[in-house]
Protein backbone atom coordinates (compact mmCIF):
# COMPACT_ATOMS: atom_id res chain seq x y z
CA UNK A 1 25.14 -48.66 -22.81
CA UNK A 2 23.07 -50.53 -24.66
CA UNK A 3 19.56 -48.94 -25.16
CA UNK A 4 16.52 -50.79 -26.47
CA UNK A 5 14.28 -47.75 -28.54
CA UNK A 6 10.85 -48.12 -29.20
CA UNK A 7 9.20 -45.79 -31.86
CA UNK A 8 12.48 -44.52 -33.03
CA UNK A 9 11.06 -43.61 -36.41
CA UNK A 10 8.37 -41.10 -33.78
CA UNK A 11 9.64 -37.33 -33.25
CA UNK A 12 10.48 -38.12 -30.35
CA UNK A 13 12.72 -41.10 -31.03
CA UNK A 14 14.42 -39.73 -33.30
CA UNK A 15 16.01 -36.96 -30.92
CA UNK A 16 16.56 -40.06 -28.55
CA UNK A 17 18.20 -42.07 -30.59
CA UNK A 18 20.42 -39.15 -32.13
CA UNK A 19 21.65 -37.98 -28.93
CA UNK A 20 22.49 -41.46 -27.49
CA UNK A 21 24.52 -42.11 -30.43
CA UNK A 22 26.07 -38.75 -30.00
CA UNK A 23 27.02 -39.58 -26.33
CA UNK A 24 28.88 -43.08 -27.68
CA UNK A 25 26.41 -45.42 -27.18
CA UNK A 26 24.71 -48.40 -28.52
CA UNK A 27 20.58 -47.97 -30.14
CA UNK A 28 18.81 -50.75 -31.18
CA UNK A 29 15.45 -49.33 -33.25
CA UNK A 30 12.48 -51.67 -32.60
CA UNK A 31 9.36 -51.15 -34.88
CA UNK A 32 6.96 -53.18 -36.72
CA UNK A 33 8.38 -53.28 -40.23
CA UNK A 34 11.68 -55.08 -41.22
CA UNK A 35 13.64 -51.77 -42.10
CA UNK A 36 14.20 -51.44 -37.65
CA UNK A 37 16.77 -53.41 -35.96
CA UNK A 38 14.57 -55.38 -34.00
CA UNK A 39 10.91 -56.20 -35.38
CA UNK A 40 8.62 -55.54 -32.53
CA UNK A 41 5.07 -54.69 -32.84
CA UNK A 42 4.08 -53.11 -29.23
CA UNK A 43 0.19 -53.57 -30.12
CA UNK A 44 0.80 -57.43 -30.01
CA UNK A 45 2.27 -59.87 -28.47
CA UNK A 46 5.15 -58.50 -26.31
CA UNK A 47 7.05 -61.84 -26.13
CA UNK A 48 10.07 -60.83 -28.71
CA UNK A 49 9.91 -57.14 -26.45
CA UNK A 50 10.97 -59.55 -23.69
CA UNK A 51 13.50 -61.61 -25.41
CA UNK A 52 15.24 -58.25 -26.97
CA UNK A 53 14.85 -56.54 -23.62
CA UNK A 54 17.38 -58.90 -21.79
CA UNK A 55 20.06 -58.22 -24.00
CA UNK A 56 19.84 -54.40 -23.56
CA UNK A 57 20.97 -52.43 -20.56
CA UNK A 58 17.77 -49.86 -20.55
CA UNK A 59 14.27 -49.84 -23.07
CA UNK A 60 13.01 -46.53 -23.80
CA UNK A 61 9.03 -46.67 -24.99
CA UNK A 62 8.97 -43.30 -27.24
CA UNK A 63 6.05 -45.20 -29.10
CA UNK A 64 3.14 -43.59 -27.78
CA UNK A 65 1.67 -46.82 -27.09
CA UNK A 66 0.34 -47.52 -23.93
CA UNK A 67 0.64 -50.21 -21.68
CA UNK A 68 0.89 -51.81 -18.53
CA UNK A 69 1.78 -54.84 -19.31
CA UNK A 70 4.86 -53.38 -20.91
CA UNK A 71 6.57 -53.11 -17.52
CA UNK A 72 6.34 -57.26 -17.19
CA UNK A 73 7.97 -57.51 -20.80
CA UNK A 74 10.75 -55.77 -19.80
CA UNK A 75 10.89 -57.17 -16.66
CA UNK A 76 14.16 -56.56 -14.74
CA UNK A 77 15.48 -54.15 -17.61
CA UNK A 78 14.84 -50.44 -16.97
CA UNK A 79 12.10 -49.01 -18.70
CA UNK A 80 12.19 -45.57 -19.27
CA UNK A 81 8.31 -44.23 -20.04
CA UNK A 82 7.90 -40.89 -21.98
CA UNK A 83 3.90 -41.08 -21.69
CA UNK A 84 2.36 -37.64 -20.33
CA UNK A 85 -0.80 -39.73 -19.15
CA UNK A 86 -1.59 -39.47 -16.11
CA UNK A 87 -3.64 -42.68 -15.76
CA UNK A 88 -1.39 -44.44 -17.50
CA UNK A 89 1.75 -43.31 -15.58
CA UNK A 90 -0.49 -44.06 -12.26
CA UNK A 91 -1.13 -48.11 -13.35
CA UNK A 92 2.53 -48.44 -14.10
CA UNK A 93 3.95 -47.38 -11.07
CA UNK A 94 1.05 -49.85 -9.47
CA UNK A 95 1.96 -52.71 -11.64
CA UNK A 96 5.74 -52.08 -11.85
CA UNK A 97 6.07 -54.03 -8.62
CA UNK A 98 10.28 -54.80 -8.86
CA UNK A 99 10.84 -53.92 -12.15
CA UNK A 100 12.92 -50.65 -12.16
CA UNK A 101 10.95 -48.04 -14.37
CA UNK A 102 11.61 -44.50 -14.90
CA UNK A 103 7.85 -42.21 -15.58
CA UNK A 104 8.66 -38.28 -16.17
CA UNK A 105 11.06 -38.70 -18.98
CA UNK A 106 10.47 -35.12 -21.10
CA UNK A 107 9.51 -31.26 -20.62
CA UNK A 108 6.21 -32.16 -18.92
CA UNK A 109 6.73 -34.38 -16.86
CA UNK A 110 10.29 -34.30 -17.03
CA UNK A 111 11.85 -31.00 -16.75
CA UNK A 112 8.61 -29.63 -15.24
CA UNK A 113 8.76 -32.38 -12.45
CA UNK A 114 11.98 -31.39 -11.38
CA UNK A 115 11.23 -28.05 -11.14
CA UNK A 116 8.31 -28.34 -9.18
CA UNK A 117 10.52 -31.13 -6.76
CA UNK A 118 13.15 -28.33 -6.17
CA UNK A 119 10.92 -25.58 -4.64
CA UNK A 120 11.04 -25.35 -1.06
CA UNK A 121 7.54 -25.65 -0.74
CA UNK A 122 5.51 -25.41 2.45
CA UNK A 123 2.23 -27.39 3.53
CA UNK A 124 -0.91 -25.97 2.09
CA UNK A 125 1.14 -24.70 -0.90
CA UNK A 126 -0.26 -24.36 -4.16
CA UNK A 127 2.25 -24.47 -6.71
CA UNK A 128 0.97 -24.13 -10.58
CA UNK A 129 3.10 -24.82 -13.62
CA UNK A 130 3.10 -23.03 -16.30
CA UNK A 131 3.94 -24.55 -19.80
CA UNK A 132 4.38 -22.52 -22.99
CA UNK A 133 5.51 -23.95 -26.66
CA UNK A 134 6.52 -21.54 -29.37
CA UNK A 135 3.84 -21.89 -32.11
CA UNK A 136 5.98 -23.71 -34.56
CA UNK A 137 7.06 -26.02 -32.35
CA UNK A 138 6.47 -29.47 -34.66
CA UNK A 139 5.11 -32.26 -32.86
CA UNK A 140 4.89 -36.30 -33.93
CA UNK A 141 1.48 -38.01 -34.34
CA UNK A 142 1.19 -39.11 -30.51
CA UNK A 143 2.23 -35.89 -28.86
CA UNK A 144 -0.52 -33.80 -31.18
CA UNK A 145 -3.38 -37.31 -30.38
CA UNK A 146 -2.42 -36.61 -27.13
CA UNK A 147 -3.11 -32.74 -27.29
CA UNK A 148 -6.43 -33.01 -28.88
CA UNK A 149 -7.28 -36.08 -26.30
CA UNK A 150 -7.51 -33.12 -23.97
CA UNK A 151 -10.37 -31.43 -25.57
CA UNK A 152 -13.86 -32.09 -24.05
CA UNK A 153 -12.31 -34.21 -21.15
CA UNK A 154 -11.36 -33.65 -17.65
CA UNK A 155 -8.42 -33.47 -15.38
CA UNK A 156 -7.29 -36.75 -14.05
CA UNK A 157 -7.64 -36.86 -10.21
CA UNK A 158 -6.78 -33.06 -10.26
CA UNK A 159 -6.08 -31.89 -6.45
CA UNK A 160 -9.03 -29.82 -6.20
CA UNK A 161 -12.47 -31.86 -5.11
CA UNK A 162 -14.74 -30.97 -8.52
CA UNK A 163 -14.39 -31.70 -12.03
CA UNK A 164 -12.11 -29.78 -13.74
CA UNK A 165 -12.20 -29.68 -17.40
CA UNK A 166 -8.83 -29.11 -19.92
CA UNK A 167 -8.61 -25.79 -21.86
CA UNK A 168 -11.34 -23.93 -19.94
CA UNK A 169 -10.41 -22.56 -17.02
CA UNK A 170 -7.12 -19.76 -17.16
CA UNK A 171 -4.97 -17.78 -15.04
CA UNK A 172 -3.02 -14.56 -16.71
CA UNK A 173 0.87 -14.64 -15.55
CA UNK A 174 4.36 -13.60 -16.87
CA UNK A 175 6.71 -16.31 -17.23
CA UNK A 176 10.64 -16.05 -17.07
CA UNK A 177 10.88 -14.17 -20.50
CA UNK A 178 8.72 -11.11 -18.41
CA UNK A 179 5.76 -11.58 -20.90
CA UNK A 180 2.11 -11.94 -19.65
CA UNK A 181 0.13 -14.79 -21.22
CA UNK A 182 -2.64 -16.70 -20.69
CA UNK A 183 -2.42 -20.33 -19.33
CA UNK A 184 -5.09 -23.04 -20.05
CA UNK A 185 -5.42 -25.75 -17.44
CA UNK A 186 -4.00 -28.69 -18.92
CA UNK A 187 -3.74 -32.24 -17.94
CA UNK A 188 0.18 -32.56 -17.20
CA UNK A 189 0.63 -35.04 -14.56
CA UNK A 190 2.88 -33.55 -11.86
CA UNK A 191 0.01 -33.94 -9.88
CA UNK A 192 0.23 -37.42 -9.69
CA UNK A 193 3.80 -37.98 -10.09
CA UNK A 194 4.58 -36.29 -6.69
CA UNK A 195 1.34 -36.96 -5.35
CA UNK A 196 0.05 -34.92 -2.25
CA UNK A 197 2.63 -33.43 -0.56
CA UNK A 198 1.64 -31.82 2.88
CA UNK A 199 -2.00 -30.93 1.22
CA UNK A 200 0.34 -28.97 -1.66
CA UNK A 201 -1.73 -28.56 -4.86
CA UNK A 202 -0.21 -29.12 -8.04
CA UNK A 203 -2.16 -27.82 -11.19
CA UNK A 204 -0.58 -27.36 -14.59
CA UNK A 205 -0.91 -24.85 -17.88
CA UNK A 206 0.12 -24.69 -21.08
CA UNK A 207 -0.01 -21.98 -23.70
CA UNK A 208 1.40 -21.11 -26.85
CA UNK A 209 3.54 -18.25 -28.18
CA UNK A 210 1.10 -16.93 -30.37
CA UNK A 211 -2.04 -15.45 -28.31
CA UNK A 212 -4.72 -16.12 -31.27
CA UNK A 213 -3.54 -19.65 -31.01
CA UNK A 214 -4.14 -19.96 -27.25
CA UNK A 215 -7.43 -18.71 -27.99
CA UNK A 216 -8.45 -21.29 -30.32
CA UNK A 217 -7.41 -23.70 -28.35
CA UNK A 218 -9.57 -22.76 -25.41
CA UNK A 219 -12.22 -22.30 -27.91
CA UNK A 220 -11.92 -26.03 -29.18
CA UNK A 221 -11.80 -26.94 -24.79
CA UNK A 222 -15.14 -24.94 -24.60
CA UNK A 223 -17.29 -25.91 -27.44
CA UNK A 224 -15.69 -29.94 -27.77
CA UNK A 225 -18.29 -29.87 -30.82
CA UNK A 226 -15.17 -28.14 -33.24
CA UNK A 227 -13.20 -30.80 -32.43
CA UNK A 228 -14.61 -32.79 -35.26
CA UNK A 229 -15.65 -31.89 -38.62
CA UNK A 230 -17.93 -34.60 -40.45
CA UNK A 231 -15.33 -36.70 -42.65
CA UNK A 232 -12.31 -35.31 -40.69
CA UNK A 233 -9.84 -36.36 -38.10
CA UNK A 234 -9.77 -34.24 -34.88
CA UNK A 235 -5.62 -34.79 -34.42
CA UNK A 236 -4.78 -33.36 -37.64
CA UNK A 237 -6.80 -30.22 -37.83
CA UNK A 238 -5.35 -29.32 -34.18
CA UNK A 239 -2.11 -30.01 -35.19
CA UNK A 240 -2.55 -27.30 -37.49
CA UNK A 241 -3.99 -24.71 -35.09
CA UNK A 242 -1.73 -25.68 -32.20
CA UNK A 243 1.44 -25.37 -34.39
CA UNK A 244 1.29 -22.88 -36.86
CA UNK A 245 3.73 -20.06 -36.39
CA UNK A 246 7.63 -19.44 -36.57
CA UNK A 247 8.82 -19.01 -33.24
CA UNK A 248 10.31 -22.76 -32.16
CA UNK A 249 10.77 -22.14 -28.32
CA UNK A 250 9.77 -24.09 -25.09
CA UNK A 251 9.09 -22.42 -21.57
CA UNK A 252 8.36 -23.99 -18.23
CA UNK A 253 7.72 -22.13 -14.87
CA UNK A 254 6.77 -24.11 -11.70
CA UNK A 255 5.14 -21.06 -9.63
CA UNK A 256 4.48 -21.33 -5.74
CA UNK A 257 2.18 -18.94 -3.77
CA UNK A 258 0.94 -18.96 -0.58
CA UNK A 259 -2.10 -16.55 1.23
CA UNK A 260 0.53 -14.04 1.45
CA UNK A 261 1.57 -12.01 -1.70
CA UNK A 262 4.97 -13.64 -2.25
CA UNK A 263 6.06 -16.50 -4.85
CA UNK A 264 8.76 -18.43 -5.31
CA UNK A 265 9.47 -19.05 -9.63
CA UNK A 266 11.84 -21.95 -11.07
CA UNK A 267 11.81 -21.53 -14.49
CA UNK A 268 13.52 -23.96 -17.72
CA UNK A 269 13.78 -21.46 -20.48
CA UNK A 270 14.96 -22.70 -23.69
CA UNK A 271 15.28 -21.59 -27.39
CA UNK A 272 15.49 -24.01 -29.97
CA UNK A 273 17.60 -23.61 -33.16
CA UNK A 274 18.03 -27.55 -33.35
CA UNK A 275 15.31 -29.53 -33.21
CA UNK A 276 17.33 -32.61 -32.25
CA UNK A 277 19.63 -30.31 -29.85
CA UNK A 278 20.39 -31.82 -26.52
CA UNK A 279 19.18 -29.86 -23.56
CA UNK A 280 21.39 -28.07 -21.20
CA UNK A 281 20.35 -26.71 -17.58
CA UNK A 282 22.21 -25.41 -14.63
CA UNK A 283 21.24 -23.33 -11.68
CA UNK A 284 21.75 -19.90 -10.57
CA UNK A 285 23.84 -19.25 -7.35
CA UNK A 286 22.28 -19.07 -3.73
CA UNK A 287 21.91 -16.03 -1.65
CA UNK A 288 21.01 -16.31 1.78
CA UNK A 289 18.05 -18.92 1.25
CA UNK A 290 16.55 -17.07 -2.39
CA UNK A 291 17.96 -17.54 -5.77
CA UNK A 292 19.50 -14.12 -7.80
CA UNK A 293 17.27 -13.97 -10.54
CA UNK A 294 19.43 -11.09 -11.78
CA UNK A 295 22.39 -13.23 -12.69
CA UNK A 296 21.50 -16.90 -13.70
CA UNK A 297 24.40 -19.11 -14.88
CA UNK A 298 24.34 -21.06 -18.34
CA UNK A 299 26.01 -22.74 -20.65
CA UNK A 300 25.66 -21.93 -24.42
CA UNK A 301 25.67 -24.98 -26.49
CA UNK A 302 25.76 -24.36 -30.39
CA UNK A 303 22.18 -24.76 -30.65
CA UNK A 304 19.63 -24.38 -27.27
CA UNK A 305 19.70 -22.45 -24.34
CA UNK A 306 18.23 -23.10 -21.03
CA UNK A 307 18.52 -21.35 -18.07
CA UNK A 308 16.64 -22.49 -14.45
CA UNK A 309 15.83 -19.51 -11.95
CA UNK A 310 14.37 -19.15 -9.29
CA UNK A 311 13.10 -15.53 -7.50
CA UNK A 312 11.17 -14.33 -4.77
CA UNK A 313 8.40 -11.92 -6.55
CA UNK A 314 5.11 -10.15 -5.80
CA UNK A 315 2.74 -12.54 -7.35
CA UNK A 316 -0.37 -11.91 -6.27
CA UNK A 317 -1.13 -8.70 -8.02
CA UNK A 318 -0.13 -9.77 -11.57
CA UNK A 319 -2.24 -13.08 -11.27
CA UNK A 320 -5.68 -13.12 -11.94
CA UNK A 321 -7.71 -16.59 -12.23
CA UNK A 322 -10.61 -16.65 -14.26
């Protein structure tokens, strides 16, 4: 296969392009200096993105640039979107017309869509997912812009009918490693990737390994003022809070309750040792309708481990919103 990569040079590129060499196939690197395969400069004209894009089998936009119009450059290639914008995500699929493109392409959305796809939910579900990133988890420029984007604005077109703003508002649950932690509402868009399903109500968290670092970063969603010092950029200096630490691990829950006190947990649980390791995920076995938590099955790999679960638990007494 012949795969078109834009931003390879991003930290998220990079893993791309490693493991689709690994896996025997072709990467062309587009960027805007001479050093990439394919000179392409995504904040200008997109004309030699179209004339590359026919002679590839697939175009993956790990950039972090944003926009529609990429869709029409492409135009009967596959484009394969990594974005975690929700408004961005939404105009694509509206412009995308018959051009084949693929939104949802990481953890969240990604891994966190399928998760929330796979539970057997019910109308009038509300089904939150819960995101945490070990605190030395080391993100590229976009993915930490995007983070601090988040402070001081609101949800897009959450499923509730107010204004919801990112990093405020929490809810206290244990996630597959048994550990209680607080979430902050974050702007994930599994809410508008799967849309309204039966009145189901799709909200997302995210939260860090290290509890002090969860709490500044509710602090920063609270008081928007910290964001910026005079002189300095806002990205950096949350870069800093949102990543400092040792422990390089990545959690993701999708968690459905209903009225009654019973909940239903998928869960993608992975450790790290590689940070350009491939991910691996299987399922546990089925038992008369409910998953056996007790006995997942993996697969090791020499470097990450991720298991997916799901359980039937008491989850209204462990779960308090605030």
């Amino acid at each position: 296969m012949k795969t078109l990569l834009l931003g390879a040079r991003g930290a998220v590129g990079a893993v791309v392009r490693q493991e689709l060499i690994r896996a025997g196939h072709h990467v062309t690197t587009a960027g805007r200096t001479h050093d990439s395969d394919a000179v392409i400069d995504v904040h200008a004209d997109l004309a030699p993105l179209a004339a590359q894009a026919q002679n590839h089998d697939v175009v993956v936009n790990a950039s972090g640039v944003e926009r529609a119009d990429l869709v029409h450059a492409t135009g009967s290639t596959p484009l394969v979107e990594i974005s975690a914008t929700g408004s961005y995500l939404e105009e694509l699929r509206g412009v995308g017309g018959d051009n084949p493109v693929l939104l949802g392409a990481g953890l969240a959305p990604g891994a966190s869509t399928v998760l929330v796809a796979s539970l057997h939910s019910r109308p009038g579900d509300d089904i939150d997912v819960l995101i945490m990133l070990g605190s030395g988890e080391q993100h590229g420029p976009a993915a930490v812009e995007w983070t601090a984007d988040l402070v001081g604005n609101d949800v897009y077109r959450p499923p509730e009918s107010e204004r919801i703003r990112n990093l405020v508002t929490s809810v206290r649950s244990s996630g597959p490693d048994g550990k209680t932690r607080r979430y902050l509402r974050a702007d994930f868009p599994d809410h508008i990737l799967l849309g309204d399903r039966d009145g189901t109500k799709i909200r997302s968290y995210l939260t860090l390994s290290s509890a002090p670092m969860t709490t500044a970063l509710q602090v920063l969603g609270r008081v928007p003022a910290l964001r910026r010092t005079p002189g300095r950029q806002s990205a950096p200096r949350l870069g800093r809070v949102a990543h400092r630490g040792q422990e390089s691990t990545h959690r993701t829950t999708a968690v459905r309750t209903r009225t009654r006190p019973v909940g239903d947990h998928r869960a993608s649980d992975g450790t790290r040792r590689d940070p350009c390791s491939p991910a691996r995920i299987d399922r546990t076995d089925d038992h008369g309708g409910h998953r056996d938590a007790r006995r997942p099955r993996v697969r090791r790999g020499d470097d990450r481990l991720i298991t997916v679960l799901i359980r039937s638990t008491p989850a209204t007494p462990d779960r308090s919103y605030e």
